[in-house]
C-alpha atoms as a PDB file:
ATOM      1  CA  UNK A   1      28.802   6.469   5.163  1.00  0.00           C
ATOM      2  CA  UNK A   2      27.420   6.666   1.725  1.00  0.00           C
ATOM      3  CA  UNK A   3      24.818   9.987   0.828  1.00  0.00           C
ATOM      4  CA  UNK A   4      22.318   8.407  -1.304  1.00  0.00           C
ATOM      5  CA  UNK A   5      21.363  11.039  -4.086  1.00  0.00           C
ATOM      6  CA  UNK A   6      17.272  10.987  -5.033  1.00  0.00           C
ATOM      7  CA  UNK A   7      15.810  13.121  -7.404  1.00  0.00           C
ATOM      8  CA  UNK A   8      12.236  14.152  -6.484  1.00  0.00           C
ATOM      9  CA  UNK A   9       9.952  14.591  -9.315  1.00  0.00           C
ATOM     10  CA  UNK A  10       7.137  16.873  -7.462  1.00  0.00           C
ATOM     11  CA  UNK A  11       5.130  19.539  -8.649  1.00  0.00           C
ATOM     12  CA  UNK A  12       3.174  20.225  -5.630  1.00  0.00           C
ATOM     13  CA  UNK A  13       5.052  23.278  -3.268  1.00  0.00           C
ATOM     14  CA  UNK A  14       4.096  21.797  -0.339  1.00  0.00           C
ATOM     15  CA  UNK A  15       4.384  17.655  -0.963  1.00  0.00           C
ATOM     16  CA  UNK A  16       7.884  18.142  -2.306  1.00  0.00           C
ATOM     17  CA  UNK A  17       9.055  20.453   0.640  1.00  0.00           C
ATOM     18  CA  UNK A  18       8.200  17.968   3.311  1.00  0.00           C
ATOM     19  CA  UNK A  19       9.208  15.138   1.373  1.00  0.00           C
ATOM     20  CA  UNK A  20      12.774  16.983   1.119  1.00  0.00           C
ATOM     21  CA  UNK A  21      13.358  18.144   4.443  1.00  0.00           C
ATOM     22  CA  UNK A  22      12.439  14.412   5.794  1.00  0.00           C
ATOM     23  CA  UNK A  23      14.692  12.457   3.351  1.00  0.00           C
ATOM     24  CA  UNK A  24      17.717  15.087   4.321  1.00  0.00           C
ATOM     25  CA  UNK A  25      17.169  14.814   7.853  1.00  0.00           C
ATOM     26  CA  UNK A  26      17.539  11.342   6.929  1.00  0.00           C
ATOM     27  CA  UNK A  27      20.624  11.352   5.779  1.00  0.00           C
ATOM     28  CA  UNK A  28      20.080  11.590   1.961  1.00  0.00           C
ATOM     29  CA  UNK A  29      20.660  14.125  -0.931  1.00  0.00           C
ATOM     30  CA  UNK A  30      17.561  15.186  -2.606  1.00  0.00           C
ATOM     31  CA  UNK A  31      17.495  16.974  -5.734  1.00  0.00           C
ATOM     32  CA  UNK A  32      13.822  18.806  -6.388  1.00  0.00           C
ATOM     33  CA  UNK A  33      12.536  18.756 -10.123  1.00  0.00           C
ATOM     34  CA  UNK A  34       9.105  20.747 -10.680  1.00  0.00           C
ATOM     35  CA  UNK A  35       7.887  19.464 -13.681  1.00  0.00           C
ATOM     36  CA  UNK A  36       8.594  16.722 -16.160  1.00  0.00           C
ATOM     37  CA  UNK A  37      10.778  19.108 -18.090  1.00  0.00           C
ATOM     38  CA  UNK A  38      12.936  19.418 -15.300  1.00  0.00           C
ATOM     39  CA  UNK A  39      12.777  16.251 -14.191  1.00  0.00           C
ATOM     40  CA  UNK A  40      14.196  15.014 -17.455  1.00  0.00           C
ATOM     41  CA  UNK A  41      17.031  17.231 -17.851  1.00  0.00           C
ATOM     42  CA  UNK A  42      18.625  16.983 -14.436  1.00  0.00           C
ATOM     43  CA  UNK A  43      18.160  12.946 -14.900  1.00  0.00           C
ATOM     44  CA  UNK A  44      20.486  13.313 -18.056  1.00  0.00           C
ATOM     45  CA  UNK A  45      22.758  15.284 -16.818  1.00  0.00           C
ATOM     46  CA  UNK A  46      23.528  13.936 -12.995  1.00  0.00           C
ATOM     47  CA  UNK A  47      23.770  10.369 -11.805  1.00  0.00           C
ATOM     48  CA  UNK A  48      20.963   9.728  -9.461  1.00  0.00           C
ATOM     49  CA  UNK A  49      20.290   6.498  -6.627  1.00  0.00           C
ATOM     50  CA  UNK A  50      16.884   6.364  -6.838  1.00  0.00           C
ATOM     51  CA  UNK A  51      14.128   8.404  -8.376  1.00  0.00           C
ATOM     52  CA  UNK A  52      10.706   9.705  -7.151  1.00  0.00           C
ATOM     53  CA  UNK A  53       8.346  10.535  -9.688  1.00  0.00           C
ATOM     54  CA  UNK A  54       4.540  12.135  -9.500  1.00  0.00           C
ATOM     55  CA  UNK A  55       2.582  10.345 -12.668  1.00  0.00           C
ATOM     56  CA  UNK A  56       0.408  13.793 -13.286  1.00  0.00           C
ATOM     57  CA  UNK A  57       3.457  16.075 -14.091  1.00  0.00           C
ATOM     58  CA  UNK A  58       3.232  19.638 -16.531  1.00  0.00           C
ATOM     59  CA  UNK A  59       5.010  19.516 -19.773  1.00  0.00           C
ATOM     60  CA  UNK A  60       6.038  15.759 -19.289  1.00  0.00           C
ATOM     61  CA  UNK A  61       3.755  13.390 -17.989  1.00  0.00           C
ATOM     62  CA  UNK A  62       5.748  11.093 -14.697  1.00  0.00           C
ATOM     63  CA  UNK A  63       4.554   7.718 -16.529  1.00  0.00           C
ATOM     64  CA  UNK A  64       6.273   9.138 -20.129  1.00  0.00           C
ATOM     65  CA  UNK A  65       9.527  10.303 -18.229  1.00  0.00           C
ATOM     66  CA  UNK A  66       9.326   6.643 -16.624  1.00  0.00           C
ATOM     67  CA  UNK A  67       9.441   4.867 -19.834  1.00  0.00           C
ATOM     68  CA  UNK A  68      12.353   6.965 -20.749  1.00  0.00           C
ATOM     69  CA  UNK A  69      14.313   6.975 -17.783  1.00  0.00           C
ATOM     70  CA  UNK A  70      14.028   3.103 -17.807  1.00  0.00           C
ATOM     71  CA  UNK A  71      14.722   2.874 -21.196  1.00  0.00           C
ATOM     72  CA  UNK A  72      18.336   4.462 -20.879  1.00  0.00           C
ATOM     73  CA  UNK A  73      18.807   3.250 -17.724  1.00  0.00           C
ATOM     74  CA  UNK A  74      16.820  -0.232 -16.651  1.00  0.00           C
ATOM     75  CA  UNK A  75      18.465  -0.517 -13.102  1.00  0.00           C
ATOM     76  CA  UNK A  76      17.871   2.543 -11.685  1.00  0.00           C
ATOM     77  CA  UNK A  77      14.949   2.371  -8.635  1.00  0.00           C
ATOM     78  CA  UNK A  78      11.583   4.189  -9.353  1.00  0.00           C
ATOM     79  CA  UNK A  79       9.040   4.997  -7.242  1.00  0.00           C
ATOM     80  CA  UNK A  80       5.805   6.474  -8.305  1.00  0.00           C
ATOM     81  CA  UNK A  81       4.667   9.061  -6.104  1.00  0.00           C
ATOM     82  CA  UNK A  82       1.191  10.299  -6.791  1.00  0.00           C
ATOM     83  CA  UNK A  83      -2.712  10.588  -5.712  1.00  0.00           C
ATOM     84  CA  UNK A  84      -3.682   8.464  -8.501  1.00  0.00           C
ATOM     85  CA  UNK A  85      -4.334   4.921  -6.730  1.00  0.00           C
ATOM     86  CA  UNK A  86      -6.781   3.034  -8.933  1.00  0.00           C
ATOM     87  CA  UNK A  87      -5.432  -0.688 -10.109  1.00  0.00           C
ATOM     88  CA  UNK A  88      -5.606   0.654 -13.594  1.00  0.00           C
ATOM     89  CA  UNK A  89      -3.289   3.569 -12.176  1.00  0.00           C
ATOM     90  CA  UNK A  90      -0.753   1.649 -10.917  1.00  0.00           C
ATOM     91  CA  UNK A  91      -0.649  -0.794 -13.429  1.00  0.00           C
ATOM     92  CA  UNK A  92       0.018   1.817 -16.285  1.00  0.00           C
ATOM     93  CA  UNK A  93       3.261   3.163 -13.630  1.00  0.00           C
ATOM     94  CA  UNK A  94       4.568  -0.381 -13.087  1.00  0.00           C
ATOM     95  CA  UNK A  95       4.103  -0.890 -17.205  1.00  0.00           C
ATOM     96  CA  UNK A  96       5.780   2.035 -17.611  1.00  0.00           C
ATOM     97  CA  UNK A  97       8.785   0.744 -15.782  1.00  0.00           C
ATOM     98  CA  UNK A  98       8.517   1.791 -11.931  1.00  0.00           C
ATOM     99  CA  UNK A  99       9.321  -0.612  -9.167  1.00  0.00           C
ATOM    100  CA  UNK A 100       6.805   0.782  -6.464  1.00  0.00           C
ATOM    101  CA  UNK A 101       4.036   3.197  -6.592  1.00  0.00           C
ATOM    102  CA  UNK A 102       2.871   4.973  -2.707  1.00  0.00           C
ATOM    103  CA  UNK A 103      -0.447   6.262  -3.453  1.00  0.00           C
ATOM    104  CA  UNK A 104      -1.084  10.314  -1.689  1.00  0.00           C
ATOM    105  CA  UNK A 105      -1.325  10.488   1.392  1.00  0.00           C
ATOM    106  CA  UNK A 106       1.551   8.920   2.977  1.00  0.00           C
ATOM    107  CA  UNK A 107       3.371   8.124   6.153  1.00  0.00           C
ATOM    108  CA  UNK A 108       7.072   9.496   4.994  1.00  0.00           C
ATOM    109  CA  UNK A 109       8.099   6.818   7.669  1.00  0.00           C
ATOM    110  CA  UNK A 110       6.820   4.027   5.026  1.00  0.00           C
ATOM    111  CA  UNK A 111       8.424   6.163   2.139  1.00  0.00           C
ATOM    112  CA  UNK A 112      11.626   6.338   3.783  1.00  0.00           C
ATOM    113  CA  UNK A 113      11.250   1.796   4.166  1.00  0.00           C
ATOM    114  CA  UNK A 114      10.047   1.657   1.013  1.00  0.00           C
ATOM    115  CA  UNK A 115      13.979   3.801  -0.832  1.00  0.00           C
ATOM    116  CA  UNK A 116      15.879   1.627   1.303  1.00  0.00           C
ATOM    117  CA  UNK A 117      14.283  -1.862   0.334  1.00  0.00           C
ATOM    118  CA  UNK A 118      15.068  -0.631  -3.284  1.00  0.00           C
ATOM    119  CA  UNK A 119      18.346   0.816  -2.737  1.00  0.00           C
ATOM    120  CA  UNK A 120      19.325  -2.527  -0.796  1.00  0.00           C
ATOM    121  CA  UNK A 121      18.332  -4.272  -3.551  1.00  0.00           C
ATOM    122  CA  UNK A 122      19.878  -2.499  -6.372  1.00  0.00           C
ATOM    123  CA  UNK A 123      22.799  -2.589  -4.345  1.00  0.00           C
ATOM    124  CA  UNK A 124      22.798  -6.414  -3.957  1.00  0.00           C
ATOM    125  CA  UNK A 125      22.198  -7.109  -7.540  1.00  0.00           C
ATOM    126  CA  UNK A 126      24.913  -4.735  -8.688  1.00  0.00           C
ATOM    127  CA  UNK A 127      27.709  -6.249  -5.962  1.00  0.00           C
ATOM    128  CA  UNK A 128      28.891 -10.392  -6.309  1.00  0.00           C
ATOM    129  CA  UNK A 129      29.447 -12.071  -9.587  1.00  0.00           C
ATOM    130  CA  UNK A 130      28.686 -10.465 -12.447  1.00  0.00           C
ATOM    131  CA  UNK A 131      29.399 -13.140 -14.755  1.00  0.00           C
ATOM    132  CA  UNK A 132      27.030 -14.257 -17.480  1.00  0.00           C
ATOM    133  CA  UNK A 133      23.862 -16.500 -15.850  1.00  0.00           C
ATOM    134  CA  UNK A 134      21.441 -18.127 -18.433  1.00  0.00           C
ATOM    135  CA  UNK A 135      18.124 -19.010 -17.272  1.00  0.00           C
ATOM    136  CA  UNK A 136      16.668 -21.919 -19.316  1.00  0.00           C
ATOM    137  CA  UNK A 137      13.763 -23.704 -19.595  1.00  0.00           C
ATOM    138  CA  UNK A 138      13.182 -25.860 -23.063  1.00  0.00           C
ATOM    139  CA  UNK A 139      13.511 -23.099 -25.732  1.00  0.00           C
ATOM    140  CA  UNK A 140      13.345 -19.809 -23.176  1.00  0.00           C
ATOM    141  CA  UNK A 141      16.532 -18.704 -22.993  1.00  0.00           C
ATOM    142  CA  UNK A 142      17.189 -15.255 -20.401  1.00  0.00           C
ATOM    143  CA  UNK A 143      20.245 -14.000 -19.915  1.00  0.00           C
ATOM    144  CA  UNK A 144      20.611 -12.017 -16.799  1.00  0.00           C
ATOM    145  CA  UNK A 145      24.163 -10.193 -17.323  1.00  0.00           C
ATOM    146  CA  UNK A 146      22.443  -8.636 -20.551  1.00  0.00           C
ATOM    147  CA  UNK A 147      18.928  -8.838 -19.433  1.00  0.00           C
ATOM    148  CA  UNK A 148      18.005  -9.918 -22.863  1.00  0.00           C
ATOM    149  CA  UNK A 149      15.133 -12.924 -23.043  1.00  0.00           C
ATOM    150  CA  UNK A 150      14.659 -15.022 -26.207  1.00  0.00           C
ATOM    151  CA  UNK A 151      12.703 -18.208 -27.172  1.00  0.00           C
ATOM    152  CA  UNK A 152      13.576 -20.137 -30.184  1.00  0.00           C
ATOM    153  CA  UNK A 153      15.956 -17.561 -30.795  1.00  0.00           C
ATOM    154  CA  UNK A 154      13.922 -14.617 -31.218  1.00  0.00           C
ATOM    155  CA  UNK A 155      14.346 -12.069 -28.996  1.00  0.00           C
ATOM    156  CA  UNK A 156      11.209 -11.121 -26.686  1.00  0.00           C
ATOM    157  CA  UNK A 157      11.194  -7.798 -25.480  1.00  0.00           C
ATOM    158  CA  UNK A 158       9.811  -6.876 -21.592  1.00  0.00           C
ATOM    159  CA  UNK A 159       9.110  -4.078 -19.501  1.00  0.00           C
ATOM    160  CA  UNK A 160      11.164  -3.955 -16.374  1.00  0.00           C
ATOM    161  CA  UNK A 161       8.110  -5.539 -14.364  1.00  0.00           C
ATOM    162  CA  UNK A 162       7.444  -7.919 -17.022  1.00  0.00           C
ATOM    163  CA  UNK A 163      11.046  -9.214 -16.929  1.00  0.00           C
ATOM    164  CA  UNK A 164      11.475  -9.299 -13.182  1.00  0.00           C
ATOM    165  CA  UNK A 165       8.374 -11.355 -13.095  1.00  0.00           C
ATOM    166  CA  UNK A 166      10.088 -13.719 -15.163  1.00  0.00           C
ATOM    167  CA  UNK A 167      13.101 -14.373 -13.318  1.00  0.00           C
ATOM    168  CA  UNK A 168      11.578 -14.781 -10.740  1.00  0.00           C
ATOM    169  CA  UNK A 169       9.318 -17.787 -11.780  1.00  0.00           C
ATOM    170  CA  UNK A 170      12.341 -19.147 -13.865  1.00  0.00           C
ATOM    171  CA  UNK A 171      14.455 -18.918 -10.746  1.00  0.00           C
ATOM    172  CA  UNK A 172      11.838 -21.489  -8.765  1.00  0.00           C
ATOM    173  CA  UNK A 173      12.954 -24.076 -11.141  1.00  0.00           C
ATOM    174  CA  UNK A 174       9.390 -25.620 -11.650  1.00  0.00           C
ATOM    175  CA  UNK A 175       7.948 -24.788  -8.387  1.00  0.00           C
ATOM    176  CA  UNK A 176       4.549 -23.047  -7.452  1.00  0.00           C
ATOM    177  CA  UNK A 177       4.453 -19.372  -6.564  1.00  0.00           C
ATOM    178  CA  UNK A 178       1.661 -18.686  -4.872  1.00  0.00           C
ATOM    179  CA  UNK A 179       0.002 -15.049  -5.319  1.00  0.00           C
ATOM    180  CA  UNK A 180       0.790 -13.404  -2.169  1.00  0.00           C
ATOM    181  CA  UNK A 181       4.304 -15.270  -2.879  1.00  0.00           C
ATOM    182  CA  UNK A 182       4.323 -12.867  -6.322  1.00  0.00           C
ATOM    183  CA  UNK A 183       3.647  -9.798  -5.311  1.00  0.00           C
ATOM    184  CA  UNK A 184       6.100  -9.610  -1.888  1.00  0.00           C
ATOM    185  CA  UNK A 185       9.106 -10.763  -4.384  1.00  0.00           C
ATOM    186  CA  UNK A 186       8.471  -9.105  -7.659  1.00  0.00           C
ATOM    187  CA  UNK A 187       6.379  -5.450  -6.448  1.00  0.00           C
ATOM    188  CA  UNK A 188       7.569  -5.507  -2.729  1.00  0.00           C
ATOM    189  CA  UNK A 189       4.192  -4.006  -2.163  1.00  0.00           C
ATOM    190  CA  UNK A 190       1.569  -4.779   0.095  1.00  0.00           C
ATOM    191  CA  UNK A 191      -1.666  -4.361  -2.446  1.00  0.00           C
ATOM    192  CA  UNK A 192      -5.418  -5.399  -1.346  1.00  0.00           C
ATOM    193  CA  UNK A 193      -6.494  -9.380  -1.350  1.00  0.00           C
ATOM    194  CA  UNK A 194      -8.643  -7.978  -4.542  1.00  0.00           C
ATOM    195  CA  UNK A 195      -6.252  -6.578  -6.828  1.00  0.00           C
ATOM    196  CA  UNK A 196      -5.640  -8.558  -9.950  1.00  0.00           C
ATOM    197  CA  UNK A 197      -1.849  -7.240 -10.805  1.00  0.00           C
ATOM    198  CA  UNK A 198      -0.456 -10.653 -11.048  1.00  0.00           C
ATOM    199  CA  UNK A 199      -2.898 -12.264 -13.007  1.00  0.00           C
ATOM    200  CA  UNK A 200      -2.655  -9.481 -15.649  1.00  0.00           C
ATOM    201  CA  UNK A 201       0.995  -9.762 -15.540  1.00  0.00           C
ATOM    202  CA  UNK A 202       0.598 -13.094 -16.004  1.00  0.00           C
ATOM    203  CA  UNK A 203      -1.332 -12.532 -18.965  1.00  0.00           C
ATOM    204  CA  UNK A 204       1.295 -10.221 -20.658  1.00  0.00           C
ATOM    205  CA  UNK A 205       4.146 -12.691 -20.012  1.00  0.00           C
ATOM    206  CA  UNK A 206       1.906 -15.215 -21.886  1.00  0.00           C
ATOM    207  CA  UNK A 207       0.848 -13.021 -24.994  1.00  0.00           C
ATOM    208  CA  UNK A 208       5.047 -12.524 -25.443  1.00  0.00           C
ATOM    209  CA  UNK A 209       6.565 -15.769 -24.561  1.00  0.00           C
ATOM    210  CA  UNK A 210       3.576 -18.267 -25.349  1.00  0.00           C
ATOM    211  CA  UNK A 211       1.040 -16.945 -27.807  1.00  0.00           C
ATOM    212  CA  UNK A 212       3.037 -18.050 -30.757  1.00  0.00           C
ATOM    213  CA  UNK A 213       5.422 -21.230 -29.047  1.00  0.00           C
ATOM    214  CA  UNK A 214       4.970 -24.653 -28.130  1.00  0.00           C
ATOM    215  CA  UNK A 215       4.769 -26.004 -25.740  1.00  0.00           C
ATOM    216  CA  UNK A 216       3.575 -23.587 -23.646  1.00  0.00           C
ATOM    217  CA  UNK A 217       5.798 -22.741 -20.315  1.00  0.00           C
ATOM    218  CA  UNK A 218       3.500 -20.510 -17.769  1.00  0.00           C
ATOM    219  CA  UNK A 219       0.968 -22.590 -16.369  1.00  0.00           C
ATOM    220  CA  UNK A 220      -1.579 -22.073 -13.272  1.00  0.00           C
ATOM    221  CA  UNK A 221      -2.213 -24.215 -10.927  1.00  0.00           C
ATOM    222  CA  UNK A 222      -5.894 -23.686  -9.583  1.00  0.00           C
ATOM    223  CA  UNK A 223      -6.272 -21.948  -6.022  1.00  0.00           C
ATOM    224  CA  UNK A 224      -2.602 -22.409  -5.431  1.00  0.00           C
ATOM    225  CA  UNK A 225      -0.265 -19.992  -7.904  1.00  0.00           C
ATOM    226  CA  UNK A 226       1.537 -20.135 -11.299  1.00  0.00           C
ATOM    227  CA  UNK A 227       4.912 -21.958 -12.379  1.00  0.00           C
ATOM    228  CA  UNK A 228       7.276 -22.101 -15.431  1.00  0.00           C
ATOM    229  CA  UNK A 229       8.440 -25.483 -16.511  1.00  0.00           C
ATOM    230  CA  UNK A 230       7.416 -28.032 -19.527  1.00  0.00           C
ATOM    231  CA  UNK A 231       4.001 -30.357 -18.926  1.00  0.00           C
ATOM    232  CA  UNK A 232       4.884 -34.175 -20.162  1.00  0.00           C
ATOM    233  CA  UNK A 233       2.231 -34.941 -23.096  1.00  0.00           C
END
């Protein structure tokens, strides 16, 4: 059976010793990295399965090392690991690149759900046809082999979240996606009935791929969700 290897970005003695021992006895290599520092040189020298990363590191900061991990490597699962749980918080980890983010203190049971979701995603995306697929909707071209997104021909550049939100509405073909519907498919986390994440994300996707288009593709339908797709004049 195949050892996942997870690098553990932890700077806390005690947090990353029981987080270690309980991933092992669950069958998976862990690599420990105290600091940022660390963190960033084992990353560019070994070839990792999934990351864990604290955002309040020494030397390098988890949300920095995030942006660069994701930057030279944009399928690689990330979760944030860290006591900082404020929306603001999490939003600046998820901009920065990370797929989840498990605010301190934790169940390790959830933890240990929460690697294999990713890994069993990762691992679906990276088996089947890899073949060139071009989502299209009037002049919003993305291309998922390259993960490249343009519209009229100019290239728009996403974060990880920002892009993964996009696919996802571009893959309903028109229809509505409800809120709840959003966060379970794009963050695969449960957040509060309060928390604003998709509307700002929302918002983002609009400043890049409508601000300066016509006709304008992400729409919202009152009380029920959002949708991609071309309104008839």
């Amino acid at each position: 059976m195949q050892k996942y290897r997870i690098l553990l970005v932890e700077d806390e003695p005690k947090v990353a010793a029981s987080v270690r021992t309980w991933l092992e006895e669950n069958g998976f290599a862990v690599e420990l990295a105290p600091d940022g520092a660390v963190g960033r040189f084992l990353i560019r020298q070994n070839k990792y399965d999934l990351i864990l990363l604290d955002l309040n590191l020494p030397y390098i900061s988890g949300q920095e090392l995030c942006r660069e991990i994701r930057t030279a490597n944009p399928a690689i699962p990330i979760i944030m690991v860290t006591a900082l749980g404020s929306i603001e918080q999490k939003l600046m980890g998820f901009d920065a690149g990370a797929d989840d983010y498990l605010v301190k203190p934790f169940d390790l049971r959830e933890l240990t759900v929460r690697i294999k979701t990713l890994l069993r995603r990762n691992s679906n995306s990276a088996g089947g046809d890899n073949e060139d697929e071009v989502l299209q909707v009037a002049d919003l071209e993305m291309n998922t082999a390259f993960k490249s997104v343009r519209r009229n021909g100019q290239p728009i550049e996403l974060t990880a979240k920002e892009y993964c939100l996009l696919e996802y509405l571009l893959r309903l073909n028109g229809r509505i996606a409800s809120r709840h519907e959003i966060v379970e498919a794009v963050w695969d986390v449960n957040f509060d009935t309060g928390t604003n994440v998709v509307e700002v994300y929302i918002n983002f996707l609009r400043k890049k791929i409508d601000r300066n288009f016509e006709p304008k593709l992400i729409h919202t339908k009152p009380g029920l969700g959002y949708y991609i797709g071309v309104i008839a004049g």
